[in-house]
Structure formats: C-alpha cells, structure tokens
C-alpha atoms as a PDB file:
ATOM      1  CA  UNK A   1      80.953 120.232  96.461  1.00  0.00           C
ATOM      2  CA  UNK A   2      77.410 119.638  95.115  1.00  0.00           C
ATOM      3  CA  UNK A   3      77.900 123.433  93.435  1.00  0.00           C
ATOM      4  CA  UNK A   4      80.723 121.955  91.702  1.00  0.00           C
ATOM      5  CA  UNK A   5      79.412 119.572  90.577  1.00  0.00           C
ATOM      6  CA  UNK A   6      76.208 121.186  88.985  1.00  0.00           C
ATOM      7  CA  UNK A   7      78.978 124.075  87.277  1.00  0.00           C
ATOM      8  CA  UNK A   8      80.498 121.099  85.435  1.00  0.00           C
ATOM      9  CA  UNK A   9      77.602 119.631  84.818  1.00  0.00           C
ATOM     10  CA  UNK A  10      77.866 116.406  86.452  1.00  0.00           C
ATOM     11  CA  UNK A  11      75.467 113.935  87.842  1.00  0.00           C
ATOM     12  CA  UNK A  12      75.638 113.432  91.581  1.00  0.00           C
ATOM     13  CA  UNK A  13      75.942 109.100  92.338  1.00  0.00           C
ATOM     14  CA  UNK A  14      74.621 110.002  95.875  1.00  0.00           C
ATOM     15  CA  UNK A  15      71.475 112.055  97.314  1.00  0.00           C
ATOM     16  CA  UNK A  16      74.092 113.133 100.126  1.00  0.00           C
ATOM     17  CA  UNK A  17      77.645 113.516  99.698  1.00  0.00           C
ATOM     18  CA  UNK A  18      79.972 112.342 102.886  1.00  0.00           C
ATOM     19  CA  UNK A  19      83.309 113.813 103.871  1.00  0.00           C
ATOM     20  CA  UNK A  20      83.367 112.048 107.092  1.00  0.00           C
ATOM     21  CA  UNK A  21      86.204 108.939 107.366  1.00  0.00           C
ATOM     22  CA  UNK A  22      89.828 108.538 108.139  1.00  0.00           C
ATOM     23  CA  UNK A  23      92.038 111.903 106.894  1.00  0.00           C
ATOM     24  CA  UNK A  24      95.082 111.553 105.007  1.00  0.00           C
ATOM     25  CA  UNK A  25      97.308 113.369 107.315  1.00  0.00           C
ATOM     26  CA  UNK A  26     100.412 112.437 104.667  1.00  0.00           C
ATOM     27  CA  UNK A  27     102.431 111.215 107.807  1.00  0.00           C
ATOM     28  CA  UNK A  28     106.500 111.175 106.595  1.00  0.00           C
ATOM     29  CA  UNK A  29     105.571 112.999 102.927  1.00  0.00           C
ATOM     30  CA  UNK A  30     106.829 116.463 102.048  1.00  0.00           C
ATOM     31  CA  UNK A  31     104.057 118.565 100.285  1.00  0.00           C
ATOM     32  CA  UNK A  32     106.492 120.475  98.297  1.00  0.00           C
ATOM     33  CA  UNK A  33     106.238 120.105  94.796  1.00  0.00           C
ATOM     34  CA  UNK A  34     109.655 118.886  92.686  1.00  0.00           C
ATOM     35  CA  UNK A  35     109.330 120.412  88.703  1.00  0.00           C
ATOM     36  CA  UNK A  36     108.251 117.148  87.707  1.00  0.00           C
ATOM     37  CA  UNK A  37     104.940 117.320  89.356  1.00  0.00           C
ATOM     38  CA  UNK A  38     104.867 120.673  88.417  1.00  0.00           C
ATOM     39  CA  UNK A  39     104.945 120.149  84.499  1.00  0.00           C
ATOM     40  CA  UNK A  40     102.913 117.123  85.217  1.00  0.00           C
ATOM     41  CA  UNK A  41     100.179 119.434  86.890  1.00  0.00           C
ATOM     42  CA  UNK A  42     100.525 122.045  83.675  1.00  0.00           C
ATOM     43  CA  UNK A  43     100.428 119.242  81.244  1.00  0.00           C
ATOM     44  CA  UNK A  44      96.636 117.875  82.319  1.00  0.00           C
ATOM     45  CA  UNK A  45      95.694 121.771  83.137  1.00  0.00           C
ATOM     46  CA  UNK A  46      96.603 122.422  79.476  1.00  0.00           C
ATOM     47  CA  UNK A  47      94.230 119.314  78.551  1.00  0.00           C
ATOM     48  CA  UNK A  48      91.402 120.189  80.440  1.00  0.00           C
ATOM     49  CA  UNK A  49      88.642 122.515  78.526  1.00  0.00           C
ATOM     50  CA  UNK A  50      88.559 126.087  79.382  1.00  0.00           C
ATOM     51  CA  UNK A  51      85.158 125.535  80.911  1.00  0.00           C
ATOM     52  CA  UNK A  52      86.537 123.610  83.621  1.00  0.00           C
ATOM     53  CA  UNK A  53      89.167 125.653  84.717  1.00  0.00           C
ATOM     54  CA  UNK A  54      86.530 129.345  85.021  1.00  0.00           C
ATOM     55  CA  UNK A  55      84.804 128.504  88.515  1.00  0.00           C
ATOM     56  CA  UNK A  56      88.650 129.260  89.722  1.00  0.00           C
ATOM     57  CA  UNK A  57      88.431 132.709  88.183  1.00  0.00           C
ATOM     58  CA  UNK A  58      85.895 133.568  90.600  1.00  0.00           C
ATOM     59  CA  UNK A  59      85.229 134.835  94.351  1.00  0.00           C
ATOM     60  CA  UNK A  60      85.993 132.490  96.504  1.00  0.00           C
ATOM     61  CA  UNK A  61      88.948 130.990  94.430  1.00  0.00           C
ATOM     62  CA  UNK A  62      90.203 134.471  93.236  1.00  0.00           C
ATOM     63  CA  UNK A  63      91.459 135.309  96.630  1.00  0.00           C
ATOM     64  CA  UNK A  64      93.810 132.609  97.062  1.00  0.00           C
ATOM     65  CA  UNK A  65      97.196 132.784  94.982  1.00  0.00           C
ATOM     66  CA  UNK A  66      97.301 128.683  94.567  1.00  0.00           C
ATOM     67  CA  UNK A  67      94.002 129.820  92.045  1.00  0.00           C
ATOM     68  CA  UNK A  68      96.179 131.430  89.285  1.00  0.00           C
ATOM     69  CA  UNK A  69      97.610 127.854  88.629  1.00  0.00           C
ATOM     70  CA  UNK A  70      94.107 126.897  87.491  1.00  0.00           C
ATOM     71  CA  UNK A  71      93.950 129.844  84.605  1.00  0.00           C
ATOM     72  CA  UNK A  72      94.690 128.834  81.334  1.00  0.00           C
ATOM     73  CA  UNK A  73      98.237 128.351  81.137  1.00  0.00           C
ATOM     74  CA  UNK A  74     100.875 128.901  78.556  1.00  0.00           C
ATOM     75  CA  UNK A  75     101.628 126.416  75.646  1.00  0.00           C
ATOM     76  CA  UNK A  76     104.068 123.790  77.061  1.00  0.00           C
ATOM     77  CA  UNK A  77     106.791 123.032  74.333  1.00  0.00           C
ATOM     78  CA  UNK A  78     106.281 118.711  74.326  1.00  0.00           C
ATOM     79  CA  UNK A  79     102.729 119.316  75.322  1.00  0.00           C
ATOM     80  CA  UNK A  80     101.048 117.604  71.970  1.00  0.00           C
ATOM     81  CA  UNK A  81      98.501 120.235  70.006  1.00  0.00           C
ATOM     82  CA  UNK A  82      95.252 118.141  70.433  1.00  0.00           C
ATOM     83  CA  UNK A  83      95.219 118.952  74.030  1.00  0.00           C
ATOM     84  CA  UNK A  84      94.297 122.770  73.437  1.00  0.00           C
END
C-alpha cells in the first residue's frame, strides 16, 4: 500500500499503515455487479487521469483479468467531455 501511495504521489497520514480490525465479510450481499454499477465504475474510470490508472498496466496487476477494467476505457456516450 505504501508503494501506492508514493506512485500517486501521495502523502502518507501515518508512519505505519494498519490493516488489522473487523473484515467486511458482506454477510447476505451478492458481489455481482448489475450494469448500473458497471457504467457507474466506467464513468469515474473515465474521470480519473491516465496517470492513475498505469500502475494497473503492470506486473503484478497485468496478470489478473479484473486489471483490464482499469485501462483507459472507451468514451461513454452521456459521459460529459471535461472528464477526459
């Protein structure tokens, strides 16, 4: 986590960062995804500067197939121009 913070150039608020605590286990929730959340997802991708989206073009990330969602993505028709 500390790595990704430093590629995105952001400040650390802690000296140490902690995972530990209660998980979210999502008890009673399916983790599919309806086409809602999915255009919702591609809408802030599309917002998002290019530079924030490359540490998923890389080893690690490139070997998992959720990683292609986080390359630039199309132009979404509705998606206003000032995002890009």
């Amino acid at each position: 986590m500390a790595n990704l913070l430093r590629f995105l150039d952001l400040e650390q608020s802690q000296a140490a960062l902690d995972f530990g605590g209660r998980k979210n286990r999502s008890l009673g929730y399916s983790s599919a995804l309806a086409a809602v959340e999915e255009k919702d997802c591609a809408e802030v991708l599309e917002c998002l500067p290019p530079r924030y989206l490359e540490i998923f073009q890389r080893p690690p990330y490139t070997h998992f197939a959720w990683s292609r969602r986080f390359s630039r993505p199309a132009p979404i028709p509705g998606v206003p121009a000032q995002c890009r």
